[in-house]
PDB file of N, CA and C in Angstrom:
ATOM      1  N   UNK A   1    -189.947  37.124 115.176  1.00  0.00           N
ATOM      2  CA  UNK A   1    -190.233  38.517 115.491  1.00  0.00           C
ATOM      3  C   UNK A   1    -190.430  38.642 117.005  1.00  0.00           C
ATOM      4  N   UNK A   2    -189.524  39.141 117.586  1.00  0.00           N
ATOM      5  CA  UNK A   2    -189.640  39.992 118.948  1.00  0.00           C
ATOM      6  C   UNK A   2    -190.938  40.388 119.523  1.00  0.00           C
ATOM      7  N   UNK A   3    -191.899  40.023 120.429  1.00  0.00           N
ATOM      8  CA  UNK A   3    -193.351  40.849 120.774  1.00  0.00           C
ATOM      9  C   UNK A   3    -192.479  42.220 121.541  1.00  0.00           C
ATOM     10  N   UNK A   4    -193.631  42.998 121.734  1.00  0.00           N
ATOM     11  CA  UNK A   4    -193.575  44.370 122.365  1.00  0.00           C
ATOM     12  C   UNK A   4    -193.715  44.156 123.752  1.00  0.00           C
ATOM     13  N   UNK A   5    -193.322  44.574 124.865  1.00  0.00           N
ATOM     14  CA  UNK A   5    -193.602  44.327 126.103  1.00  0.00           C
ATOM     15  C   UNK A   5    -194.933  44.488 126.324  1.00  0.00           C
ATOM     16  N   UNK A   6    -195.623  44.790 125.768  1.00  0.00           N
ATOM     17  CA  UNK A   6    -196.946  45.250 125.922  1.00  0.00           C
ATOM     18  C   UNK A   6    -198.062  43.754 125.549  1.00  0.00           C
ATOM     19  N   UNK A   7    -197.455  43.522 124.453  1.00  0.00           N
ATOM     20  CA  UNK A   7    -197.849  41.984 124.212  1.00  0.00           C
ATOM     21  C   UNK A   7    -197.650  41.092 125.032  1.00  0.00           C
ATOM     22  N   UNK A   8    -196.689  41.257 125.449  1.00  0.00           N
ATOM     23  CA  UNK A   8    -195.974  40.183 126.766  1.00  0.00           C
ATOM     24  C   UNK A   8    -196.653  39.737 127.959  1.00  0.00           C
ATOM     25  N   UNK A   9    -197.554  41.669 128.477  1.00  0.00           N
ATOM     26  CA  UNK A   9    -197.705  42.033 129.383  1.00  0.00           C
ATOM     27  C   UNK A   9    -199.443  41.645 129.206  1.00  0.00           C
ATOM     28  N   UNK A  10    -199.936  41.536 127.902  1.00  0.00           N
ATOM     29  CA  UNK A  10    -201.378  41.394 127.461  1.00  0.00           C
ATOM     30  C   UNK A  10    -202.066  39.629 127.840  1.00  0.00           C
ATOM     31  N   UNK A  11    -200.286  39.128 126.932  1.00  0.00           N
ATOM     32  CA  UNK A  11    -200.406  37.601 127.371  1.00  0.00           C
ATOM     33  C   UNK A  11    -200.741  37.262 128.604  1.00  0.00           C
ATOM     34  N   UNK A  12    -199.953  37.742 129.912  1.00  0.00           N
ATOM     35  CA  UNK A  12    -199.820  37.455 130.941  1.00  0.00           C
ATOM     36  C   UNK A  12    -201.021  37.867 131.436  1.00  0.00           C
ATOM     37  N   UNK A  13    -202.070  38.662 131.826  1.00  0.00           N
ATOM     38  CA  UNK A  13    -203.186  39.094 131.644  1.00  0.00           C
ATOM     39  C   UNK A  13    -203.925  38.015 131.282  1.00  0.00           C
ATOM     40  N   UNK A  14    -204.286  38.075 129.872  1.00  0.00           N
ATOM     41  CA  UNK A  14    -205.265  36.634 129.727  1.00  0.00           C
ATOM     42  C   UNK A  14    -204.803  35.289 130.425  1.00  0.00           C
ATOM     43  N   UNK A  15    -204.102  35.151 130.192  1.00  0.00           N
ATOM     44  CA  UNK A  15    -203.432  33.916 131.067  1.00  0.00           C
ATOM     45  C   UNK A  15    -203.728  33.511 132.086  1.00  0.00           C
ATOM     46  N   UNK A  16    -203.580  34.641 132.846  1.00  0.00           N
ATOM     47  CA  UNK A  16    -204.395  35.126 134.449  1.00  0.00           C
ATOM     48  C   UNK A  16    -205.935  34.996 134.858  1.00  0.00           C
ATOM     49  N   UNK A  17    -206.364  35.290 133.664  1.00  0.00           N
ATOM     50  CA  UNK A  17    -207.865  35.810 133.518  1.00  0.00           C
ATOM     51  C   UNK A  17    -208.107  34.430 132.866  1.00  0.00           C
ATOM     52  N   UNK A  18    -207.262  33.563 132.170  1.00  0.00           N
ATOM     53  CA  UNK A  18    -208.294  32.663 132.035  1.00  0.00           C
ATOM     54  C   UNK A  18    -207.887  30.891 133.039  1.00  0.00           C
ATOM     55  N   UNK A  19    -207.179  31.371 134.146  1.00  0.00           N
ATOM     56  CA  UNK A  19    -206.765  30.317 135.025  1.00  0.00           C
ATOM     57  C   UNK A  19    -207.340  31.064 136.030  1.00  0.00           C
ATOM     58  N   UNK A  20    -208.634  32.220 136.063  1.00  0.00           N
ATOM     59  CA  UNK A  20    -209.228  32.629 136.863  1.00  0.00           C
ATOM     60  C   UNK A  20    -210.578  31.750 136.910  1.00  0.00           C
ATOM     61  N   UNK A  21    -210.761  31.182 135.708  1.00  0.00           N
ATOM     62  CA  UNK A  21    -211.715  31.125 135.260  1.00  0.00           C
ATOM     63  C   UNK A  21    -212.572  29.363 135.856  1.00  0.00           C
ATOM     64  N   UNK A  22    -211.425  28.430 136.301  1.00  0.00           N
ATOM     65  CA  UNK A  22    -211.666  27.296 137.414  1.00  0.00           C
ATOM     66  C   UNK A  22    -212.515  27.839 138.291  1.00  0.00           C
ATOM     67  N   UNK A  23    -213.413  26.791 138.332  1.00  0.00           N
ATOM     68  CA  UNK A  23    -214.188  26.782 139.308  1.00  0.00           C
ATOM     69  C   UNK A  23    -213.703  26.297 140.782  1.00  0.00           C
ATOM     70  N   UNK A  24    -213.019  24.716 140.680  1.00  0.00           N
ATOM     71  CA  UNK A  24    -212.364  24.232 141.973  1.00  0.00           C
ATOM     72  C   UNK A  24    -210.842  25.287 142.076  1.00  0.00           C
ATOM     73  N   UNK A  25    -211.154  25.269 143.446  1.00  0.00           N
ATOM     74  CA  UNK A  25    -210.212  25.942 144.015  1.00  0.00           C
ATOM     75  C   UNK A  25    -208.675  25.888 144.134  1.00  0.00           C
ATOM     76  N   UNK A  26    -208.412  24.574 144.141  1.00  0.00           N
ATOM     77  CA  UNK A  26    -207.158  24.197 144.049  1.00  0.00           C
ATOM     78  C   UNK A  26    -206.653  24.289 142.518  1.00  0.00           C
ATOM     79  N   UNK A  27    -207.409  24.162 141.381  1.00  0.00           N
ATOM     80  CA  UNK A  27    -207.157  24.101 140.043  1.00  0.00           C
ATOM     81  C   UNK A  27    -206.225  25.232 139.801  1.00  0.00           C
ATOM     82  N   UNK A  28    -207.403  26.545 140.622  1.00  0.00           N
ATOM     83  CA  UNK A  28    -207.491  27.942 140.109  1.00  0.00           C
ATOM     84  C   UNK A  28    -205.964  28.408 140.958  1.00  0.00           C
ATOM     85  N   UNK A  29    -205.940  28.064 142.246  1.00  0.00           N
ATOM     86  CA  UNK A  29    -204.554  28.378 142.701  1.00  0.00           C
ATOM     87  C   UNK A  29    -203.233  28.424 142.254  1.00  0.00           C
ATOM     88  N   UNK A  30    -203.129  26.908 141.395  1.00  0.00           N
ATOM     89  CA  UNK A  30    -202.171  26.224 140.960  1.00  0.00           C
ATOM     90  C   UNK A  30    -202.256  26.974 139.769  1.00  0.00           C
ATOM     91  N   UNK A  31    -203.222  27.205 139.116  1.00  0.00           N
ATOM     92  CA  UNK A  31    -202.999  27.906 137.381  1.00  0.00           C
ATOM     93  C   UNK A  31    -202.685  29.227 137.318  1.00  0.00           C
ATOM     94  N   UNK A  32    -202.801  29.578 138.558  1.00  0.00           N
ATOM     95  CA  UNK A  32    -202.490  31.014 138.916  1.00  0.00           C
ATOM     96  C   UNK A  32    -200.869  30.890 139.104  1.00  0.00           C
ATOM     97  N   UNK A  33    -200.829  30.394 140.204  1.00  0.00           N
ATOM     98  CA  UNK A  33    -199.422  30.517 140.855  1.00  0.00           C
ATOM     99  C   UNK A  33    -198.660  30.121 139.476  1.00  0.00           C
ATOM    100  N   UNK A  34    -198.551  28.687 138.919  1.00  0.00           N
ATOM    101  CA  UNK A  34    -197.756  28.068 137.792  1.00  0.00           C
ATOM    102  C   UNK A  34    -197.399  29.780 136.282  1.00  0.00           C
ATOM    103  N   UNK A  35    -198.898  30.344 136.348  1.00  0.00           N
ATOM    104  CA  UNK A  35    -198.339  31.511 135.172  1.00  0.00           C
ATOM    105  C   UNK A  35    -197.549  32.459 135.594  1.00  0.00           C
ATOM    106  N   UNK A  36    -197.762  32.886 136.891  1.00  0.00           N
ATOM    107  CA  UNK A  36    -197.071  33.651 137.294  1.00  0.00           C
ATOM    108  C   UNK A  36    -195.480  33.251 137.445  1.00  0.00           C
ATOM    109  N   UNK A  37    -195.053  31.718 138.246  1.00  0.00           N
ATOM    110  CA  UNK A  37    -193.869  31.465 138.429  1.00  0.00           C
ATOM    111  C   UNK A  37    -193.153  31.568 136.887  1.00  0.00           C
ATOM    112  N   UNK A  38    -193.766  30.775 135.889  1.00  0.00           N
ATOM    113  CA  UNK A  38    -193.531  30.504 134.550  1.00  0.00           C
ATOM    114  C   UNK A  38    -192.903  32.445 134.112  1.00  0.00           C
ATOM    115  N   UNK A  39    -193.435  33.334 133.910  1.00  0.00           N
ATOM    116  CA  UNK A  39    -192.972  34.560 133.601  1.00  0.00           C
ATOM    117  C   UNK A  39    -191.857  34.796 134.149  1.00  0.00           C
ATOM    118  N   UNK A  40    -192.571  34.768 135.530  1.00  0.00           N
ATOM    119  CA  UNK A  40    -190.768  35.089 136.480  1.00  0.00           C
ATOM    120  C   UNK A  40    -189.672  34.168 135.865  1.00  0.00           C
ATOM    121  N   UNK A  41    -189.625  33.207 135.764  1.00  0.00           N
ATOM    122  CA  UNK A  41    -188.535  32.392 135.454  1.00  0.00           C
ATOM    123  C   UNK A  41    -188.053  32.911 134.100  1.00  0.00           C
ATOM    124  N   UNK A  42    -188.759  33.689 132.931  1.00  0.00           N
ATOM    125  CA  UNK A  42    -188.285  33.511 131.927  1.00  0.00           C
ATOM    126  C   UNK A  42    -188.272  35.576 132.062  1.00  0.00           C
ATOM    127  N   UNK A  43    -188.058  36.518 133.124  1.00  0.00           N
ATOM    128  CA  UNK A  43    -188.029  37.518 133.020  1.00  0.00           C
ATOM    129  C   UNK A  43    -186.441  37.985 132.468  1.00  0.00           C
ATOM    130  N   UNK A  44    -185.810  37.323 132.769  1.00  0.00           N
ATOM    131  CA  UNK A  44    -184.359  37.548 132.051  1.00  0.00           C
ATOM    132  C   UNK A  44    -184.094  36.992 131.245  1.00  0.00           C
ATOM    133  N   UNK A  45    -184.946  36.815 130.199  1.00  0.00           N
ATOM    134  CA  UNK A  45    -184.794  36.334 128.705  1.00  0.00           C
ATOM    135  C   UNK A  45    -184.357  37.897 127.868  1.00  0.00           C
ATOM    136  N   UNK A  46    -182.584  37.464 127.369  1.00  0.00           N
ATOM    137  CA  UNK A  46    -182.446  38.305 126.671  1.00  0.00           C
ATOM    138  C   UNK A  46    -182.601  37.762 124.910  1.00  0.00           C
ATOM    139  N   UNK A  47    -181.876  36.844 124.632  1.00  0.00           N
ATOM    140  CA  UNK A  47    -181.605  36.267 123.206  1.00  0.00           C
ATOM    141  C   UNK A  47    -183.470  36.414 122.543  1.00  0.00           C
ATOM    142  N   UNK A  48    -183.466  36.916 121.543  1.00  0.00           N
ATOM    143  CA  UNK A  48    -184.526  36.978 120.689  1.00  0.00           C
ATOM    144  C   UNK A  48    -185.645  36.018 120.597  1.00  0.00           C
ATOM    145  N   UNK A  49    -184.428  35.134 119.954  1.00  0.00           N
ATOM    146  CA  UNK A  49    -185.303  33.371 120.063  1.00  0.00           C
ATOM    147  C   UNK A  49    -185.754  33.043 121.203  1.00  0.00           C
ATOM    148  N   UNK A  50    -184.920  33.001 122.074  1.00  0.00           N
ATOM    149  CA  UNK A  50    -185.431  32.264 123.255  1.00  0.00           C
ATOM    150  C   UNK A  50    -186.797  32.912 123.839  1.00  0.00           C
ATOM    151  N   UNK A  51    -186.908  34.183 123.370  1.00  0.00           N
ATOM    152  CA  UNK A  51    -188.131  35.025 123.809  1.00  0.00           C
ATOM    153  C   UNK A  51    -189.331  34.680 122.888  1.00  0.00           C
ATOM    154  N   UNK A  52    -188.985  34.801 121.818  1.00  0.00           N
ATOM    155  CA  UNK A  52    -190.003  34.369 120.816  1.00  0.00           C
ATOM    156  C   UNK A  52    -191.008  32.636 121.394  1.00  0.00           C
ATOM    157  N   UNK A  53    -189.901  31.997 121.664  1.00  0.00           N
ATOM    158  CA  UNK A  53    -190.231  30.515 121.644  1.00  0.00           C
ATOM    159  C   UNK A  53    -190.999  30.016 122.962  1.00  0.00           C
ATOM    160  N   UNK A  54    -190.515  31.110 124.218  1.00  0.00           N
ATOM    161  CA  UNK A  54    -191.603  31.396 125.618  1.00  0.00           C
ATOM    162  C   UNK A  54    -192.827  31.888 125.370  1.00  0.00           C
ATOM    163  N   UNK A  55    -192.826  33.239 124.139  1.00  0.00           N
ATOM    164  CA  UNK A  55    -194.269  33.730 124.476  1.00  0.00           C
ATOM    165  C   UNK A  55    -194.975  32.334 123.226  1.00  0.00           C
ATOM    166  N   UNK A  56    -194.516  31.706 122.685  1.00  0.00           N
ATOM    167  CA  UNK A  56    -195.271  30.737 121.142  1.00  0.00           C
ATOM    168  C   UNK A  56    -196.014  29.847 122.617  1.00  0.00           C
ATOM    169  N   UNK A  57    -194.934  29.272 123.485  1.00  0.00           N
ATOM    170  CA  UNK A  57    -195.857  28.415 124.376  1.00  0.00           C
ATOM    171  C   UNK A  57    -196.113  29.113 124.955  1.00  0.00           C
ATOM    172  N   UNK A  58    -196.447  30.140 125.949  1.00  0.00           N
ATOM    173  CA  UNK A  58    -197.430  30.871 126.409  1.00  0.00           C
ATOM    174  C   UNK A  58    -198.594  30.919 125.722  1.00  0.00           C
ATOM    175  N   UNK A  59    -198.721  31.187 124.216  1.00  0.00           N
ATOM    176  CA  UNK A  59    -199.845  31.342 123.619  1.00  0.00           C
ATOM    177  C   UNK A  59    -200.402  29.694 123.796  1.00  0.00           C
ATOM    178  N   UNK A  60    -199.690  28.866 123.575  1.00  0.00           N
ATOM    179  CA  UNK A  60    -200.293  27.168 123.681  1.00  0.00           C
ATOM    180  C   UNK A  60    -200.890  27.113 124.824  1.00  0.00           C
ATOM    181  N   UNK A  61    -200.340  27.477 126.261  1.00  0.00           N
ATOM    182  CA  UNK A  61    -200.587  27.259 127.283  1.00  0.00           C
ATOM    183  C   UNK A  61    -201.729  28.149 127.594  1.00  0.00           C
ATOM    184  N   UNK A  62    -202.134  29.160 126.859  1.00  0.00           N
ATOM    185  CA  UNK A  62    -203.098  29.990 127.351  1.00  0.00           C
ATOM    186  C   UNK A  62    -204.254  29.069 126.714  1.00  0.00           C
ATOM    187  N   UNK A  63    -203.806  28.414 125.391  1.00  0.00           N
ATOM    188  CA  UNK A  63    -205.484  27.924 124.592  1.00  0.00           C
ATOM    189  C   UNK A  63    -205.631  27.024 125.646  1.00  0.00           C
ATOM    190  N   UNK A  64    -204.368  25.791 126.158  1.00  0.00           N
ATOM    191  CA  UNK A  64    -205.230  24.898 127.035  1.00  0.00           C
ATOM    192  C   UNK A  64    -205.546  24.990 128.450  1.00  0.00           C
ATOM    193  N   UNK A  65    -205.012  26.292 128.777  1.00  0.00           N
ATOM    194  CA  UNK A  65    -206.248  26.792 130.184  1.00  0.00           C
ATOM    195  C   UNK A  65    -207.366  26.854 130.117  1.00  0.00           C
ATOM    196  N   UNK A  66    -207.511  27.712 128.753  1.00  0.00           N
ATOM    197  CA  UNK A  66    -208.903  28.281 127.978  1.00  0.00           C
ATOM    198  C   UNK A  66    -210.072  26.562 127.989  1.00  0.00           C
ATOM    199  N   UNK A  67    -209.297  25.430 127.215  1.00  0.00           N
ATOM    200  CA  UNK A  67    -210.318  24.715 127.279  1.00  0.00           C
ATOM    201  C   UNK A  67    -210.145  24.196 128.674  1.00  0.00           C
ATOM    202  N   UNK A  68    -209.665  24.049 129.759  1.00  0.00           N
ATOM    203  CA  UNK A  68    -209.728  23.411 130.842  1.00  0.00           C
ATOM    204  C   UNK A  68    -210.545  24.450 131.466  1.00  0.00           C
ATOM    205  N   UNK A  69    -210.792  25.497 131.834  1.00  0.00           N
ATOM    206  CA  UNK A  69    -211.474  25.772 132.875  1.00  0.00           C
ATOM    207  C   UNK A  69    -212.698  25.819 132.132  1.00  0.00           C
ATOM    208  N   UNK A  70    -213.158  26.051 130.673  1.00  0.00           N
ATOM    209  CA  UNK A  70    -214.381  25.529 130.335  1.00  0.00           C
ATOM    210  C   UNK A  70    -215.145  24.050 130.671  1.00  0.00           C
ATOM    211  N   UNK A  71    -214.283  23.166 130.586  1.00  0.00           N
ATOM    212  CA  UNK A  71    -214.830  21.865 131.224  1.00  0.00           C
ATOM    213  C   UNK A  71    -214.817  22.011 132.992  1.00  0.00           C
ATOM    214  N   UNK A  72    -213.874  22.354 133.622  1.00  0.00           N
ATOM    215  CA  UNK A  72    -214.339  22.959 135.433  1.00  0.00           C
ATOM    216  C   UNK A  72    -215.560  23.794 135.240  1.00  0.00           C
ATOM    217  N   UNK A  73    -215.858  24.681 134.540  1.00  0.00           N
ATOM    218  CA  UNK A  73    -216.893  24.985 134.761  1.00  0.00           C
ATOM    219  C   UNK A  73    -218.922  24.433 134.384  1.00  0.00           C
ATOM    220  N   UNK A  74    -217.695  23.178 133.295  1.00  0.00           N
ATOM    221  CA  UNK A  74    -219.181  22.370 133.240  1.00  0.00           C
ATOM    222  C   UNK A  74    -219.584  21.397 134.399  1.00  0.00           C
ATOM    223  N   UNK A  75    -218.994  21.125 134.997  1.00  0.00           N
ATOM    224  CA  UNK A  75    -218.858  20.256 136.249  1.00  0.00           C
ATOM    225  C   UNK A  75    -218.114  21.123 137.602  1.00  0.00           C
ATOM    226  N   UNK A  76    -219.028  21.987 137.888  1.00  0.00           N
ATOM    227  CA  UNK A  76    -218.671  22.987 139.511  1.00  0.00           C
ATOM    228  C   UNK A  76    -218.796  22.030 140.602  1.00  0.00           C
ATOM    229  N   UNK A  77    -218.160  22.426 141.284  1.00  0.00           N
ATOM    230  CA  UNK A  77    -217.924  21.822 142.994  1.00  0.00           C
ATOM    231  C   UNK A  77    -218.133  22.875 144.126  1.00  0.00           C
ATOM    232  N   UNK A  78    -218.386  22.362 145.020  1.00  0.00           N
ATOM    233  CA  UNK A  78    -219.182  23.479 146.175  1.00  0.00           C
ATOM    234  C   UNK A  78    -217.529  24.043 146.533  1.00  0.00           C
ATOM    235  N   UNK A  79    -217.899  25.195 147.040  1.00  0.00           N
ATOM    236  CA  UNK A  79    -216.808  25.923 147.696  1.00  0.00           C
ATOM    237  C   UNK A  79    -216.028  25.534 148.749  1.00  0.00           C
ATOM    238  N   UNK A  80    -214.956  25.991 148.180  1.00  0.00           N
ATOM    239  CA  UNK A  80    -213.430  25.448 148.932  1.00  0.00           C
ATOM    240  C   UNK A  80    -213.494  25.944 150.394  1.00  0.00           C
ATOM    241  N   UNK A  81    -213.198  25.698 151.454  1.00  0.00           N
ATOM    242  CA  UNK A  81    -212.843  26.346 152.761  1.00  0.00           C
ATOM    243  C   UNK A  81    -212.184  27.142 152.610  1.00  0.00           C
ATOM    244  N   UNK A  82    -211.361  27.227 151.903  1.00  0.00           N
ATOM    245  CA  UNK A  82    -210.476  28.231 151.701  1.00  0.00           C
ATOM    246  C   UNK A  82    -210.868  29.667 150.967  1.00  0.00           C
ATOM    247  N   UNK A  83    -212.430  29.366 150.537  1.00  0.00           N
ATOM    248  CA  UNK A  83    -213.040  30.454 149.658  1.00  0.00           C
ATOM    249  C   UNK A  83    -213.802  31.104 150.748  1.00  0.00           C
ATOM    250  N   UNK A  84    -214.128  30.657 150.982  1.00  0.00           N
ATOM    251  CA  UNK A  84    -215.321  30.576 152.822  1.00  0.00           C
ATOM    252  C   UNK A  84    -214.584  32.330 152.930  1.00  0.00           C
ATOM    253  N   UNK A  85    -215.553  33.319 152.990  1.00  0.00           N
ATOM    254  CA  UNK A  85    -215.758  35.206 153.819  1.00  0.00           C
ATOM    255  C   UNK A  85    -215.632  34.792 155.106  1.00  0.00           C
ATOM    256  N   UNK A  86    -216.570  34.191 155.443  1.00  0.00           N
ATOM    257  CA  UNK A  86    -217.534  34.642 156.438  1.00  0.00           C
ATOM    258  C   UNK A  86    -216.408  34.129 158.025  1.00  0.00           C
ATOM    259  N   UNK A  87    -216.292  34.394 158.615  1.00  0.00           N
ATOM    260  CA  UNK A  87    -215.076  34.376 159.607  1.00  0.00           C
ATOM    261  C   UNK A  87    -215.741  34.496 161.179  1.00  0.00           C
TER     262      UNK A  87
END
């Protein structure tokens, strides 16, 4: 079954929100950047299947963000330089 763009668009969202969710900085960059490239690459998915079978691992890939940034956040690290305001 085909998702709705809206589903697509919901996935990508949590996805986001939960590779927000790293504490170290470099984790959170990389889990960011990687979901985002990952969509783009598969934005010209026309064939059914092939769409179906991106968002099935999207959903995989979202549970094991989900448990990885729960363990980054049991074990925090002081702030990145790169997080650093103050200028």
């Amino acid at each position: 079954v085909t998702m709705s763009r809206q589903t697509t668009l919901g996935l990508y969202r949590s996805l986001l929100r939960a590779a927000g969710g790293f504490t170290n900085y470099n984790f959170r960059e990389y889990a960011v950047r990687s979901v985002r490239d990952r969509f783009r690459a598969n934005v010209a998915l026309a064939d059914s299947e092939a769409i179906d079978l991106a968002l099935h691992e999207g959903r995989r890939q979202l549970e094991v963000v989900k448990r990885q940034s729960v363990v980054s956040q049991m074990f925090p690290q002081d702030k990145h330089a790169m997080e650093s305001r103050s200028r």
